[in-house]
C-alpha atoms as a PDB file:
ATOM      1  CA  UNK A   1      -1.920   0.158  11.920  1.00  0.00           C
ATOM      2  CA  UNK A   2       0.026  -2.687  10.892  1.00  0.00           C
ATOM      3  CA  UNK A   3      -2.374  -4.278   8.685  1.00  0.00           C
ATOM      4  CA  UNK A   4      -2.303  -0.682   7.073  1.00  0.00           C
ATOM      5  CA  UNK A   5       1.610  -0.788   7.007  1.00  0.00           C
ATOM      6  CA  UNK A   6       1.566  -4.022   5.681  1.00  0.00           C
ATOM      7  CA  UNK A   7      -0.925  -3.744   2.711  1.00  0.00           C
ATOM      8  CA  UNK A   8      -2.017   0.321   2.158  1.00  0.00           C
ATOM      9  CA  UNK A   9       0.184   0.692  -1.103  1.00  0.00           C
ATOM     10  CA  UNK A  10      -1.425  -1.845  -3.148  1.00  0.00           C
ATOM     11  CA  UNK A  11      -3.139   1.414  -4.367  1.00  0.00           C
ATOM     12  CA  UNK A  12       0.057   2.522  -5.783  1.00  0.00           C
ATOM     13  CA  UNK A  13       2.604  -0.039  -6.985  1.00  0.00           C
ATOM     14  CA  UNK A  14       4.229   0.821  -9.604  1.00  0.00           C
ATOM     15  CA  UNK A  15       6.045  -2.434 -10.758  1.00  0.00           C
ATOM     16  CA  UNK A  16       3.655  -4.678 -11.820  1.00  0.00           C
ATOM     17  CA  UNK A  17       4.684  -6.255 -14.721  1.00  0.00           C
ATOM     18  CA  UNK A  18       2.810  -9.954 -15.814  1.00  0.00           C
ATOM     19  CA  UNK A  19       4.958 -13.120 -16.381  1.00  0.00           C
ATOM     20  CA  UNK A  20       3.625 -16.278 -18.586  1.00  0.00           C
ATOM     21  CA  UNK A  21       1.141 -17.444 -15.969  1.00  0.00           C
ATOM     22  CA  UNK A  22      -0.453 -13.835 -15.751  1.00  0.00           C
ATOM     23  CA  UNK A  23      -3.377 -12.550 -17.854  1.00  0.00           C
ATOM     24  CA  UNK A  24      -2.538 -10.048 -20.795  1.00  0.00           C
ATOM     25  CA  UNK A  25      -5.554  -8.110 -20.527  1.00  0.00           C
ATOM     26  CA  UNK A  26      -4.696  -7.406 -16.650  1.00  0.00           C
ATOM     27  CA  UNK A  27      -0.943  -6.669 -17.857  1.00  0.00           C
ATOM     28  CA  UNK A  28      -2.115  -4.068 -19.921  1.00  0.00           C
ATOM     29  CA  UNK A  29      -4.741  -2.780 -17.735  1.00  0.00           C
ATOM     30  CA  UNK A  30      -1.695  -2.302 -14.749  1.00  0.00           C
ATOM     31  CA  UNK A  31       1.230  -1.695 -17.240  1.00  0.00           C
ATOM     32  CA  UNK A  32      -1.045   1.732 -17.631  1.00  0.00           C
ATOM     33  CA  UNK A  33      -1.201   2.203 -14.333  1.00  0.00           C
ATOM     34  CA  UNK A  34       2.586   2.266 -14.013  1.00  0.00           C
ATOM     35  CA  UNK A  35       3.015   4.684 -16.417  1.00  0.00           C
ATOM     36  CA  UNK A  36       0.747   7.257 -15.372  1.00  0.00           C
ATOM     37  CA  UNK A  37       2.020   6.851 -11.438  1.00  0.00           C
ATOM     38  CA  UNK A  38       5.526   7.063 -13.459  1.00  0.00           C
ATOM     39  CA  UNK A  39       4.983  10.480 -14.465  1.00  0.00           C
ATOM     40  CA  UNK A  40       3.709  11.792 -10.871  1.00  0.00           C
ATOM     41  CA  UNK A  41       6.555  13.644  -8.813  1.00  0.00           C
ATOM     42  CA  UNK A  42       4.166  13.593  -5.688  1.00  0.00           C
ATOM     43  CA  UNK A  43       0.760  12.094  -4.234  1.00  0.00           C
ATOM     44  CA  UNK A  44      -1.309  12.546  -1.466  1.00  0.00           C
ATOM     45  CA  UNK A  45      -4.882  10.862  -0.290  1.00  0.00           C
ATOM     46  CA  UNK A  46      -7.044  10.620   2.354  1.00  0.00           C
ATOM     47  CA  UNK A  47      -7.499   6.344   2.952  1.00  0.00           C
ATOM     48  CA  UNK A  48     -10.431   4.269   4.759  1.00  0.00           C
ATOM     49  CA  UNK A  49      -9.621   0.836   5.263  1.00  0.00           C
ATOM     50  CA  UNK A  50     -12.559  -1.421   7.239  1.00  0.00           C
ATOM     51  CA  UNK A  51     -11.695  -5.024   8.162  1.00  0.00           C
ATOM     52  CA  UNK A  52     -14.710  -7.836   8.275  1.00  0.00           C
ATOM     53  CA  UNK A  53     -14.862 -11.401   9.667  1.00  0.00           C
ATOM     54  CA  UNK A  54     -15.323 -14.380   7.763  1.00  0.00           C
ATOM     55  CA  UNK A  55     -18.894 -13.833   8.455  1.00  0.00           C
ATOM     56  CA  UNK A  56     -18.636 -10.127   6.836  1.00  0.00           C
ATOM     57  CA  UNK A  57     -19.508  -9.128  10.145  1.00  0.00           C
ATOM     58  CA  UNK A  58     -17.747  -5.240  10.077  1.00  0.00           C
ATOM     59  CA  UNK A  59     -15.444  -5.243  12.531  1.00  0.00           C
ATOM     60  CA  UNK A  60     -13.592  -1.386  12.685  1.00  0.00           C
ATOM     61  CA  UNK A  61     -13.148   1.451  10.392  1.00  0.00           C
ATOM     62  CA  UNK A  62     -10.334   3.450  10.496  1.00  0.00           C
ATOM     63  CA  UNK A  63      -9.038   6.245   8.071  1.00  0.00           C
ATOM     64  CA  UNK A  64      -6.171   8.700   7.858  1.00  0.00           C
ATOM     65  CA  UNK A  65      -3.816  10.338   5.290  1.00  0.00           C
ATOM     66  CA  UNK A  66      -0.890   9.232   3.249  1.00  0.00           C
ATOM     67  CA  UNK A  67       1.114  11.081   1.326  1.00  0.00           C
ATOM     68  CA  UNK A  68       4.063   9.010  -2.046  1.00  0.00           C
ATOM     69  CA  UNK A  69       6.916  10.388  -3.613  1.00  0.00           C
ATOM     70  CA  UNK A  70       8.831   7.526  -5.332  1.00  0.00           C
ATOM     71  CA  UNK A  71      10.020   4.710  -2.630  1.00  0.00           C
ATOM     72  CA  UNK A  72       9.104   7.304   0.180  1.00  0.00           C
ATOM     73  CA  UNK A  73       5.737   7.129   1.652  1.00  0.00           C
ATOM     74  CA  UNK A  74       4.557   9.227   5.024  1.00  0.00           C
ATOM     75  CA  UNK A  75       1.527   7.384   6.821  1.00  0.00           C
ATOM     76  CA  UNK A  76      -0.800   9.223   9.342  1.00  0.00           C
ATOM     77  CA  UNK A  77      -3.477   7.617  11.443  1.00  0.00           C
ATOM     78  CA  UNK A  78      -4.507   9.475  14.263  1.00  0.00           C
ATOM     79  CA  UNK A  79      -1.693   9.844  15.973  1.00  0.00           C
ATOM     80  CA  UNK A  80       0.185   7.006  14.914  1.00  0.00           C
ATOM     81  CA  UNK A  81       2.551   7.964  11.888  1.00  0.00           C
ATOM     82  CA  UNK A  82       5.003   5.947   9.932  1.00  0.00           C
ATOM     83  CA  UNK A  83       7.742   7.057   8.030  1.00  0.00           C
ATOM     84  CA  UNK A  84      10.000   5.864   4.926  1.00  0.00           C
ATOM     85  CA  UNK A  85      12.681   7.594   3.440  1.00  0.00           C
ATOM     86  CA  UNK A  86      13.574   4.400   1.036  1.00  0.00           C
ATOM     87  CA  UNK A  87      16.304   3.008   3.691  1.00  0.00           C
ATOM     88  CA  UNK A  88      14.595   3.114   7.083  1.00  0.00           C
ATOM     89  CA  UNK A  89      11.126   3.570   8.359  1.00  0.00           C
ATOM     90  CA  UNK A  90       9.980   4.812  11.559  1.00  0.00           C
ATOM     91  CA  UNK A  91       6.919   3.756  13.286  1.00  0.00           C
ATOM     92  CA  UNK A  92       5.717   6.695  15.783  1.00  0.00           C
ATOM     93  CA  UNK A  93       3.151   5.623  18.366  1.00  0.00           C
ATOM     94  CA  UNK A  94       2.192   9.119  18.667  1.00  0.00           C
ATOM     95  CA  UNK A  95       3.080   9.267  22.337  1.00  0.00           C
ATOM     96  CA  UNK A  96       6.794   8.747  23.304  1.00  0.00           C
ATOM     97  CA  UNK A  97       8.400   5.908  20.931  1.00  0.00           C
ATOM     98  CA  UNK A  98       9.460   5.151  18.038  1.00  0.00           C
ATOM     99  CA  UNK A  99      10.624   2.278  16.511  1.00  0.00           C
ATOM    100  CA  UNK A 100      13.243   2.646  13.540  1.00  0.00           C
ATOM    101  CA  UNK A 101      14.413  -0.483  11.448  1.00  0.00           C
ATOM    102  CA  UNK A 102      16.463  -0.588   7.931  1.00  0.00           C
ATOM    103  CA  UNK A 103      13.635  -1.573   5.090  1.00  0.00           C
ATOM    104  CA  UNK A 104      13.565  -5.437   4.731  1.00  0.00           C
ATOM    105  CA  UNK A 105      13.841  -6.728   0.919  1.00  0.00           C
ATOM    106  CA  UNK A 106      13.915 -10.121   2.320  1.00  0.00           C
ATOM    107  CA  UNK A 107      10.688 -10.165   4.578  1.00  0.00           C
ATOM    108  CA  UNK A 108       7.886 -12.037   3.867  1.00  0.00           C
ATOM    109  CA  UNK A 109       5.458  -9.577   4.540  1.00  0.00           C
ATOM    110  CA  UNK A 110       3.641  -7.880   1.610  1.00  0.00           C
ATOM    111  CA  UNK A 111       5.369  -4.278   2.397  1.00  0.00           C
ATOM    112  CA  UNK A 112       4.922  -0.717   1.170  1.00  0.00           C
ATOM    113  CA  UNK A 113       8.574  -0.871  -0.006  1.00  0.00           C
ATOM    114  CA  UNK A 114       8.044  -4.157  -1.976  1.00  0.00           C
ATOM    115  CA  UNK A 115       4.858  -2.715  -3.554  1.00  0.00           C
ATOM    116  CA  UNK A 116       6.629   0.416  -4.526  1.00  0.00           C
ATOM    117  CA  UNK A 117       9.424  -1.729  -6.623  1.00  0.00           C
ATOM    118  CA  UNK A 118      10.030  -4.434  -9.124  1.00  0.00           C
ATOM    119  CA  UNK A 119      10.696  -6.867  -5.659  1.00  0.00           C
ATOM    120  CA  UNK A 120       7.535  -8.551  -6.245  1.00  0.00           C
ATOM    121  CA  UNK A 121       6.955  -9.040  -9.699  1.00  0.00           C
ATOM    122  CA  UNK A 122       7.740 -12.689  -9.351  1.00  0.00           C
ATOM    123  CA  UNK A 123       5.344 -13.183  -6.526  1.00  0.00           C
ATOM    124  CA  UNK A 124       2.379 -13.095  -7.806  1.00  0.00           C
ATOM    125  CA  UNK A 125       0.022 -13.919 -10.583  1.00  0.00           C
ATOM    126  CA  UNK A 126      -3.127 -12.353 -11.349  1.00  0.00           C
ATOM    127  CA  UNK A 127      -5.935 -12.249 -13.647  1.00  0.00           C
ATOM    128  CA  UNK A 128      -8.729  -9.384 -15.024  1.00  0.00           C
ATOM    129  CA  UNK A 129     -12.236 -10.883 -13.462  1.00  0.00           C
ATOM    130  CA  UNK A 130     -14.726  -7.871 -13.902  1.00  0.00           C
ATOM    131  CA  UNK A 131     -14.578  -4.807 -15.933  1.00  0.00           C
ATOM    132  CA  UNK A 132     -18.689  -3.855 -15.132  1.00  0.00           C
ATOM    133  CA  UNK A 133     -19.180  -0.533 -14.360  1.00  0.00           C
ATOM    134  CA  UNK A 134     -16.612   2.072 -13.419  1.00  0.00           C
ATOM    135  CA  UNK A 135     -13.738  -0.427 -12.578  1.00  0.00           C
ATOM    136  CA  UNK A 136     -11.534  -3.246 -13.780  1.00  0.00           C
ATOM    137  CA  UNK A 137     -11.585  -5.691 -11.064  1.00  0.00           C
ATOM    138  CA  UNK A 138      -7.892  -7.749 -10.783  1.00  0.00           C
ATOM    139  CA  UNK A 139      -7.374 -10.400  -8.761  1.00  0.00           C
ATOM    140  CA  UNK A 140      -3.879 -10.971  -7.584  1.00  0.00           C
ATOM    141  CA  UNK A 141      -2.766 -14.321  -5.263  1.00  0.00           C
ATOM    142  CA  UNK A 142       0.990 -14.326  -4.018  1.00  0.00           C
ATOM    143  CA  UNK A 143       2.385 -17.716  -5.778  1.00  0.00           C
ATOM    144  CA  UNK A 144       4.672 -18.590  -1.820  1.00  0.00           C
ATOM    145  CA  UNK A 145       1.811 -19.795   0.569  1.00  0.00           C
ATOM    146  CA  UNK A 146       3.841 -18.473   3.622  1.00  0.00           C
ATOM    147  CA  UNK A 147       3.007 -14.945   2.964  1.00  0.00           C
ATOM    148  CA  UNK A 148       0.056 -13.730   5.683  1.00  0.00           C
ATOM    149  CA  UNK A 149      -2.525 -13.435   3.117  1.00  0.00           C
ATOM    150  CA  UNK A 150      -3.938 -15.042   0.240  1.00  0.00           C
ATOM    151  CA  UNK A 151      -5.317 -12.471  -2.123  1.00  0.00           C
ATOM    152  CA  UNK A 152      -5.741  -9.733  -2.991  1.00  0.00           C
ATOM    153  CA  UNK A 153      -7.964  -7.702  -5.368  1.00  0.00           C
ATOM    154  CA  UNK A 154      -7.521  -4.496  -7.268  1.00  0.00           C
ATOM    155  CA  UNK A 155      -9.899  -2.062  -8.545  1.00  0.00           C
ATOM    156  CA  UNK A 156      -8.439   0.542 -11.242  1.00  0.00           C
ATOM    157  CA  UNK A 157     -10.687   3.055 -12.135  1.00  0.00           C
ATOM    158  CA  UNK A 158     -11.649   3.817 -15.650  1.00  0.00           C
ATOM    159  CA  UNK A 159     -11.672   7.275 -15.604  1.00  0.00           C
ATOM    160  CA  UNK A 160      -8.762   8.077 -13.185  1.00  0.00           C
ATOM    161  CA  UNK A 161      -6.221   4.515 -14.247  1.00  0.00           C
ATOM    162  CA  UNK A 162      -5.597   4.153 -10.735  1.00  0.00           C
ATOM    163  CA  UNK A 163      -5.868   1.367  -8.445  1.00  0.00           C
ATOM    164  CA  UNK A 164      -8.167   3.646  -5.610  1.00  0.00           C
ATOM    165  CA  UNK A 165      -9.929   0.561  -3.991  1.00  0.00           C
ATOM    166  CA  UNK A 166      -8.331  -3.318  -2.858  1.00  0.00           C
ATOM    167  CA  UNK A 167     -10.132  -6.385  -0.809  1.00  0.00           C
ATOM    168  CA  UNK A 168      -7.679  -8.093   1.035  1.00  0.00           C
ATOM    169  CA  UNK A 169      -8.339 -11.824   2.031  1.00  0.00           C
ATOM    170  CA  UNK A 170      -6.187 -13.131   4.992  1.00  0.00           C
ATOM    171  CA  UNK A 171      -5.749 -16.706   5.563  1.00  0.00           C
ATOM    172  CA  UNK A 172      -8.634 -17.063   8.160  1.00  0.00           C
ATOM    173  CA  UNK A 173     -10.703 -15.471   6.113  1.00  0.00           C
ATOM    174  CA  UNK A 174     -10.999 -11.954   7.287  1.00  0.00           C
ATOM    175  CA  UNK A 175     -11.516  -9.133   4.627  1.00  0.00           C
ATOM    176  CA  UNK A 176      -9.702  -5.612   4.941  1.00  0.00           C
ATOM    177  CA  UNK A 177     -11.240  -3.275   2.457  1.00  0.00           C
ATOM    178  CA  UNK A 178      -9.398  -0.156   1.303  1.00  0.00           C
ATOM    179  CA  UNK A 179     -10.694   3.205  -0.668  1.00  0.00           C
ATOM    180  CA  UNK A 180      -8.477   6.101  -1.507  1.00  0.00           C
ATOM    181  CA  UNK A 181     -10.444  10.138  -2.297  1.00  0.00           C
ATOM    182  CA  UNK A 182      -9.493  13.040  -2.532  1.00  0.00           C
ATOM    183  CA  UNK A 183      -6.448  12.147  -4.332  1.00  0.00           C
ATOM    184  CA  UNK A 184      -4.061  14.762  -5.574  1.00  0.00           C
ATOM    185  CA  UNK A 185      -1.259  13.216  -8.054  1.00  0.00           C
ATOM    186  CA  UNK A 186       0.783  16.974  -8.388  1.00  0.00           C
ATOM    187  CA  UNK A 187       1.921  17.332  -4.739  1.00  0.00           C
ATOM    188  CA  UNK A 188       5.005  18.814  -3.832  1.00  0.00           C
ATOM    189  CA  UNK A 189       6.319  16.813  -1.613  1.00  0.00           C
ATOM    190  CA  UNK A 190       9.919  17.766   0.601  1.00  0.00           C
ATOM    191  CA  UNK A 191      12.363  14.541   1.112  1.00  0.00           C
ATOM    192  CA  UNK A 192      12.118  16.028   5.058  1.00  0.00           C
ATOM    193  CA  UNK A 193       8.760  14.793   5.222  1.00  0.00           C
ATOM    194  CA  UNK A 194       9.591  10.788   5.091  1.00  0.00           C
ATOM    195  CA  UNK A 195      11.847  10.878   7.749  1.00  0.00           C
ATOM    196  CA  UNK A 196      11.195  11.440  11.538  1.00  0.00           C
ATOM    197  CA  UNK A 197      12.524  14.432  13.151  1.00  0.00           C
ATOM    198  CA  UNK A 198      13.418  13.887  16.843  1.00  0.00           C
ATOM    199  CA  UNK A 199      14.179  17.232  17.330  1.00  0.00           C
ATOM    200  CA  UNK A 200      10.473  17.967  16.911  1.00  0.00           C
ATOM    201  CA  UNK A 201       9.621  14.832  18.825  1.00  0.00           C
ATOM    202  CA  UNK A 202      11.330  15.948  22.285  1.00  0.00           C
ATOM    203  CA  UNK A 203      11.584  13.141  25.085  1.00  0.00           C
ATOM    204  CA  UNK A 204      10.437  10.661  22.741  1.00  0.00           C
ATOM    205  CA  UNK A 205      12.438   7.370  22.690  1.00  0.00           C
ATOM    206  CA  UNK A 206      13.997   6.020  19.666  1.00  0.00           C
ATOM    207  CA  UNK A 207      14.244   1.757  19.598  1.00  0.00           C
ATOM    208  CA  UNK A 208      16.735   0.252  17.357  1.00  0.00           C
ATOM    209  CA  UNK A 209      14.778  -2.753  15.458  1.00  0.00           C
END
């Protein structure tokens, strides 16, 4: 779950804009790509993400639902869930905690709320390396080596101009792939659902992070 919380909305950034060192044709292709998720009030998907050693040995599958609406995102896997009104997020174990922490702009993790904003624009450069078939393949590599990863790749389909698949390369190697279906970009979406309602969550304890 926290690879997912960590990486999941690559699908869906909305801020990617190129600087000098980027490629123009993958500005364009992504520029689009903010602009369409621009005019979307709401979206939900379903989401598979399978990790693989160095050895592309597969190593888990996992999949569950998410649900956008701006800076607010609502994760569900199993019965994990996290939560994100734009100011805090709550991770729910599904069981009888949950953890509650102010969203970090400073962090060096690659974040849902970074990828959601203009944070990261700075971060990265990337380049267009494949447009065969259905999608245009971008490669994107964080330019500060301390981040927990070392690229990541985008796949925008033609058809749709959305990012619905990413390869993630960690810095040992292992591969976390990503696919979004079912997608549904004209969901109404209530503010109530980002944030974590204890009163429907009886016994459970709430940590301070």
């Amino acid at each position: 779950m926290k690879k997912l919380y960590l990486i999941l909305l690559v699908f869906v950034s909305t801020g990617l804009i190129a600087n000098a060192q980027n490629d123009p044709n993958a500005k364009k292709i992504l520029d689009n790509v903010s602009a369409k998720l621009n005019t979307f009030k709401g979206v939900t998907a379903n989401f598979t993400y399978t990790t693989k050693d160095r050895k592309n040995v597969k190593k888990g599958s996992v999949s569950g639902l998410i649900s956008i609406k701006g800076e607010q995102y609502y994760i569900k896997q199993g019965g994990t869930e996290i939560f994100c009104n734009g100011a805090k997020t709550w991770n729910y174990n599904g069981e009888n905690e949950v953890t509650v922490s102010d969203v970090d702009n400073d962090s060096r993790t690659l974040t849902p709320q970074k990828l959601l904003s203009n944070f990261y624009d700075k971060d990265f450069t990337y380049k267009l390396v494949s447009s065969a078939g259905a999608y245009n393949e971008i490669q994107m590599t964080p330019t500060d080596a301390r981040k927990n990863f070392k690229q990541v790749n985008v796949f925008v389909d033609k058809a749709k101009n959305l990012i619905t698949k990413a390869k993630v390369i960690d810095k040992s190697n292992n591969v976390i792939e990503f696919s979004l279906t079912n997608i549904n970009t004209n969901a109404t979406l209530p503010d109530s659902k980002f944030v974590f309602n204890e009163k429907q969550h009886p016994g459970v304890e709430v940590i301070a992070n």
